[in-house]
Protein backbone atom coordinates (compact mmCIF):
# COMPACT_ATOMS: atom_id res chain seq x y z
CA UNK A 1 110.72 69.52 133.37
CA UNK A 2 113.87 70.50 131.77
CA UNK A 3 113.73 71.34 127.55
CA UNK A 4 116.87 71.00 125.36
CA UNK A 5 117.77 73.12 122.87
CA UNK A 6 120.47 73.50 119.89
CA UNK A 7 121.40 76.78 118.23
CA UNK A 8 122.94 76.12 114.79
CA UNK A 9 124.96 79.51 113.49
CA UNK A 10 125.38 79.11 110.37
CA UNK A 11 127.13 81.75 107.25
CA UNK A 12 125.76 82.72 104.22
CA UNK A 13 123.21 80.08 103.25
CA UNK A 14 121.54 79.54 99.05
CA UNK A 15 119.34 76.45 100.62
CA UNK A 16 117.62 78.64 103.27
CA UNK A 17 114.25 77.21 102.44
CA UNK A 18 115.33 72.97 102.89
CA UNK A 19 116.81 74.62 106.23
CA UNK A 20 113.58 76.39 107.39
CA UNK A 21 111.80 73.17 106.81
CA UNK A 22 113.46 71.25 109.47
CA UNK A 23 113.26 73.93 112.00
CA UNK A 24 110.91 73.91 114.88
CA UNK A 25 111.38 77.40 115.43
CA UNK A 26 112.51 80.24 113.67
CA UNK A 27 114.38 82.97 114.52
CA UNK A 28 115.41 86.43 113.31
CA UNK A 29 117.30 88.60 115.33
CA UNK A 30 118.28 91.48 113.14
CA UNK A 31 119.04 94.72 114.51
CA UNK A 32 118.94 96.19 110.96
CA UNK A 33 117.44 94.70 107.85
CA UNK A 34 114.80 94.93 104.80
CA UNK A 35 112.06 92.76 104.18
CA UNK A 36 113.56 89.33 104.87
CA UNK A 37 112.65 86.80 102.53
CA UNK A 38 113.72 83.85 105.17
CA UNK A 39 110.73 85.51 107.60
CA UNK A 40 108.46 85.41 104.48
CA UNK A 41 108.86 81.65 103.82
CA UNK A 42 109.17 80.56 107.47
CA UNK A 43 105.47 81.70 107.56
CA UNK A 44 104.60 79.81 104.44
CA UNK A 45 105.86 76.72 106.11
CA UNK A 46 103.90 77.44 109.49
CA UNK A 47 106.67 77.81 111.51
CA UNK A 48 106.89 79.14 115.01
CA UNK A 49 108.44 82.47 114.66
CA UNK A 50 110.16 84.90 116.83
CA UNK A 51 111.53 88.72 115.46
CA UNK A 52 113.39 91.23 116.52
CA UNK A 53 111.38 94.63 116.88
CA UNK A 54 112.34 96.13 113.78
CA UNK A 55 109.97 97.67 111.78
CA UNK A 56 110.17 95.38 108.60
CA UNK A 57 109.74 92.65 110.98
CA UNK A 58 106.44 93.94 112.71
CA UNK A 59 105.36 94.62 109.51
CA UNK A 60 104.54 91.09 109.45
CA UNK A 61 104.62 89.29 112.80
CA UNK A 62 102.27 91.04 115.31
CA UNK A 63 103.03 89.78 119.04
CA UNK A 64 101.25 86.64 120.34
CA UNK A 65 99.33 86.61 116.81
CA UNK A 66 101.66 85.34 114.07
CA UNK A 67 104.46 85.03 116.36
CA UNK A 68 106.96 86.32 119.14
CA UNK A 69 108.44 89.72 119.02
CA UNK A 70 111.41 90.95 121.66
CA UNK A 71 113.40 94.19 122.13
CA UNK A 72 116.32 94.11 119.33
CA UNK A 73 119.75 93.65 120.85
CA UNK A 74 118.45 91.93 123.83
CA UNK A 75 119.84 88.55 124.52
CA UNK A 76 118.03 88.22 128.10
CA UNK A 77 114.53 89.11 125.65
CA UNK A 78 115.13 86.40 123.31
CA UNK A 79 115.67 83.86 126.02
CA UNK A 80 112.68 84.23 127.86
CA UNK A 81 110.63 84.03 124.49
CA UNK A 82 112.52 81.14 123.33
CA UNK A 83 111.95 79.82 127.22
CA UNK A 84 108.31 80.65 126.93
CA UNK A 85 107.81 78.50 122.92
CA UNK A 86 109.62 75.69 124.51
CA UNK A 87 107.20 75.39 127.34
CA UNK A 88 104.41 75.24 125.56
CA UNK A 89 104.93 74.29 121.85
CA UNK A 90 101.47 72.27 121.73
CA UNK A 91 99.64 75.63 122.16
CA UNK A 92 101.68 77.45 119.34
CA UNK A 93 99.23 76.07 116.31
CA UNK A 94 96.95 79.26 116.25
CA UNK A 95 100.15 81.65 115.89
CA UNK A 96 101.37 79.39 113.53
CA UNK A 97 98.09 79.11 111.02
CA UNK A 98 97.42 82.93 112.00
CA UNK A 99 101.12 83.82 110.70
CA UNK A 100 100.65 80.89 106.98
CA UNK A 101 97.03 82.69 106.44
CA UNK A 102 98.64 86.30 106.61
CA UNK A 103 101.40 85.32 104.09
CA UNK A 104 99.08 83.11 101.99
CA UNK A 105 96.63 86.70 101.45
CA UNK A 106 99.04 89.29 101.06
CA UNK A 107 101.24 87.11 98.61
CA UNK A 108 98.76 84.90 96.81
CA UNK A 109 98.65 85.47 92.78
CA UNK A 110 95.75 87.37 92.73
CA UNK A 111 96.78 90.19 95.71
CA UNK A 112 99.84 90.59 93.57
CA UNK A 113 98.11 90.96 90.70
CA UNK A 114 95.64 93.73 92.32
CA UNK A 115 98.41 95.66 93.74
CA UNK A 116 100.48 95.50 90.76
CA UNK A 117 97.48 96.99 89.10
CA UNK A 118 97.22 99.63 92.04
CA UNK A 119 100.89 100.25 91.47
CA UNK A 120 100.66 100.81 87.45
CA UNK A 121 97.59 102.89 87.73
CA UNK A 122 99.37 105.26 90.25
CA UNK A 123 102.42 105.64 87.82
């Protein structure tokens, strides 16, 4: 069976979250960067998700459990993962739903509230 694929680059984007929305799969390949908002609502929108090793990134996407995680920097890496999804997108739901119900608890109104709480308490 042979699978398709299209890589978009785009530049800077302000409509990054009608972009994730199409996507079948998401990727982030940074080799340096903060908490990335883009990761953060790729999970709300149960995407299939692949990072970079970073730490901010592993922060949030554990391997085979809310998505795919490869070396940073390695091209060969993210081709085999991206190789691997494409194979077998109809067994990707669990990841998916494992990576929306992380999000959904640590950024729900009332964990935000409780930490902000922790936070003010500790100041």
């Amino acid at each position: 069976m042979k699978i398709g694929i299209e890589i978009t680059i785009l530049e800077k984007r302000t409509d990054s979250l009608e972009l994730i929305s199409v996507m079948d799969i998401f990727i982030l390949p940074s080799l340096n960067e903060g908490m990335s908002n883009a990761l953060l609502e790729a999970m709300a929108l149960k995407k299939m998700i692949i990072v970079s090793d970073i730490e901010e990134n592993i922060e949030l996407i554990e391997n085979k459990k809310e998505g795919l995680v490869f070396t940073k920097g390695s091209i060969f890496r993210l081709a085999i993962v991206i190789e691997e999804i494409m194979e077998s997108m109809h067994d990707l739901e669990k990841i998916k739903m494992n990576a929306f119900d992380k999000i959904k608890g640590m950024y729900n109104v009332e964990a935000i509230k409780n930490n902000f709480g922790i936070f003010l308490k500790n100041i």
